[in-house]
Protein backbone atom coordinates (compact mmCIF):
# COMPACT_ATOMS: atom_id res chain seq x y z
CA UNK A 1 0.00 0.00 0.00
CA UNK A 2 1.30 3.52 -0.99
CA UNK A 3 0.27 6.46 0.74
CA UNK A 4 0.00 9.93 -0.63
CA UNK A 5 -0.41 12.83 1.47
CA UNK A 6 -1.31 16.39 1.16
CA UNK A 7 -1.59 19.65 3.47
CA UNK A 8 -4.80 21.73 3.53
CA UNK A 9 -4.01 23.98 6.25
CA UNK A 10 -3.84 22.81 9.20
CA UNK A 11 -5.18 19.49 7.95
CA UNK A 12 -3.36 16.11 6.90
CA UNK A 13 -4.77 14.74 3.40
CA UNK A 14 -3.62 10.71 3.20
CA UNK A 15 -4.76 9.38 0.38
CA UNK A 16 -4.05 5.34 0.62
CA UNK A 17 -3.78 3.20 -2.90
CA UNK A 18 -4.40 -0.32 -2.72
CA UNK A 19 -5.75 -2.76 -0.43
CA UNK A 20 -6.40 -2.21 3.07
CA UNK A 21 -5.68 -5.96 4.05
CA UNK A 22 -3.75 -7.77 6.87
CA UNK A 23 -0.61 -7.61 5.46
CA UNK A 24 -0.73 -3.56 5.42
CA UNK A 25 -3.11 -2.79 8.81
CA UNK A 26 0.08 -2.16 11.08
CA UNK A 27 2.08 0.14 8.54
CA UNK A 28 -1.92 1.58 7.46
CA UNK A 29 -2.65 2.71 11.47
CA UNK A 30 1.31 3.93 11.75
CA UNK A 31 0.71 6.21 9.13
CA UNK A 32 -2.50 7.01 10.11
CA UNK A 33 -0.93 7.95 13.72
CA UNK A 34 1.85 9.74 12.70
CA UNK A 35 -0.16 11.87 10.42
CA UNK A 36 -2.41 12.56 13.58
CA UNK A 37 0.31 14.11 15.15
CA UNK A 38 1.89 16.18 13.05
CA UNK A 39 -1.97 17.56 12.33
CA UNK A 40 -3.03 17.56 15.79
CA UNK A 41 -5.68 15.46 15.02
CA UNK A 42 -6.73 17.03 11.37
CA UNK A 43 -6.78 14.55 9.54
CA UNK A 44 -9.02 13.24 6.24
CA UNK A 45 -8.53 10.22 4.85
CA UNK A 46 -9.62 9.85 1.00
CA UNK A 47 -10.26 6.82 0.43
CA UNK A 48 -10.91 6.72 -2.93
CA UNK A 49 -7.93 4.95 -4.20
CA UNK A 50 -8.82 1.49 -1.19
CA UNK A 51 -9.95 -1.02 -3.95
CA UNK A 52 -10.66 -4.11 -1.18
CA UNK A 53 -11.10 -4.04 2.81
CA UNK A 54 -10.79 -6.99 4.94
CA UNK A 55 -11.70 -7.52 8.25
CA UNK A 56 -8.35 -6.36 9.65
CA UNK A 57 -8.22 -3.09 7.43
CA UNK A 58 -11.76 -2.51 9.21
CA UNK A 59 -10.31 -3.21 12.61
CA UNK A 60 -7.50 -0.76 11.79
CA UNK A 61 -9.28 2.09 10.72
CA UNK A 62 -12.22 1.25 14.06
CA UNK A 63 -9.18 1.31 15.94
CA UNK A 64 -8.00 5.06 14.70
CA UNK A 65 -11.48 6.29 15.18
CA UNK A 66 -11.97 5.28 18.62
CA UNK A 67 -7.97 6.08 19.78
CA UNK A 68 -9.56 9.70 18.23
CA UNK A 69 -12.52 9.51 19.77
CA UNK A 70 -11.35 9.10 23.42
CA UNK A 71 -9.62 12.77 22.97
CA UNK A 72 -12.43 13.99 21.63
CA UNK A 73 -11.25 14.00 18.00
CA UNK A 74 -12.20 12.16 14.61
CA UNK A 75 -10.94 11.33 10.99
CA UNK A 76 -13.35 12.21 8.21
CA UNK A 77 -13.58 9.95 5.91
CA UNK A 78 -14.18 11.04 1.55
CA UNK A 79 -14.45 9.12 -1.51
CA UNK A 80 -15.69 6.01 -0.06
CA UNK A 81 -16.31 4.04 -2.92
CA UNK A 82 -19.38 1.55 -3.59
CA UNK A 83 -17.64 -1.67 -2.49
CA UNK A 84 -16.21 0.00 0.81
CA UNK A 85 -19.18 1.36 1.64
CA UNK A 86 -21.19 -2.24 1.25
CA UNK A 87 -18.90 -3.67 3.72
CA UNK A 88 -19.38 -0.49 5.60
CA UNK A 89 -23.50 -1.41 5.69
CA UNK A 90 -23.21 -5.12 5.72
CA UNK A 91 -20.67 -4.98 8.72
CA UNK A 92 -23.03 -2.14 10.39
CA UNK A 93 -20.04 0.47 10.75
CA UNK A 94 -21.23 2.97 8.61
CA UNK A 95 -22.31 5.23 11.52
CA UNK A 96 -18.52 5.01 13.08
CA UNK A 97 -17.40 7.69 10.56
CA UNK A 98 -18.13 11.14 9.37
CA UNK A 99 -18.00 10.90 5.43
CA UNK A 100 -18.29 13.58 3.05
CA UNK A 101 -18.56 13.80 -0.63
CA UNK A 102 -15.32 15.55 -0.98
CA UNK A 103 -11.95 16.30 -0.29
CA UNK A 104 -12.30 19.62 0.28
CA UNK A 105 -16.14 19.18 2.42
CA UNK A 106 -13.85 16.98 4.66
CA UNK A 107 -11.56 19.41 5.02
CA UNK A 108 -13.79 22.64 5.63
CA UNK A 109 -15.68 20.34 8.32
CA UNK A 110 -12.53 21.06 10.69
CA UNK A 111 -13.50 24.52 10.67
């Protein structure tokens, strides 16, 4: 998994391409958590580019939301594509995450 990242102010952009499987959870919440930090907890994730989620890349990003969540902070999520957001519905997450239609909706949300 590759991750791209952009600034928007005083919010982190990461941008993930490729599966969010097993074999990349661990490196997917270190990035996730070091991006956190150097945003102070800004941070969108566009997920637009996640072709496949297993049940570990959904325990990874639960995980992110609730380390968030107990400091009173969240990730928004954007571009969540149609077979994401099926597992989303069938796995009854969907409410766990704020999701907006855009990168820059996401982003504006912080304000």
């Amino acid at each position: 998994m590759e991750f791209n990242e952009q600034k928007n102010g005083a919010v982190s952009v990461i941008k993930p391409d490729g599966a969010l499987t097993e074999a990349d959870a661990s490196l997917f919440c270190s990035r996730l958590r070091e991006a956190i930090g150097e945003s102070r907890g800004r941070l969108v994730l566009d997920a637009s580019e996640i072709s496949y989620v297993d049940s570990a890349g959904l325990e990874a990003l639960l995980d992110i939301s609730e380390e968030l969540a107990e400091t009173g902070r969240v990730f928004k999520l954007t571009g969540v594509n149609e077979t994401l957001r099926e597992v989303f519905d069938l796995t009854q997450i969907t409410g766990a995450f704020e999701c907006f239609d855009d990168v820059n909706a996401a982003v504006r949300s912080f304000l």
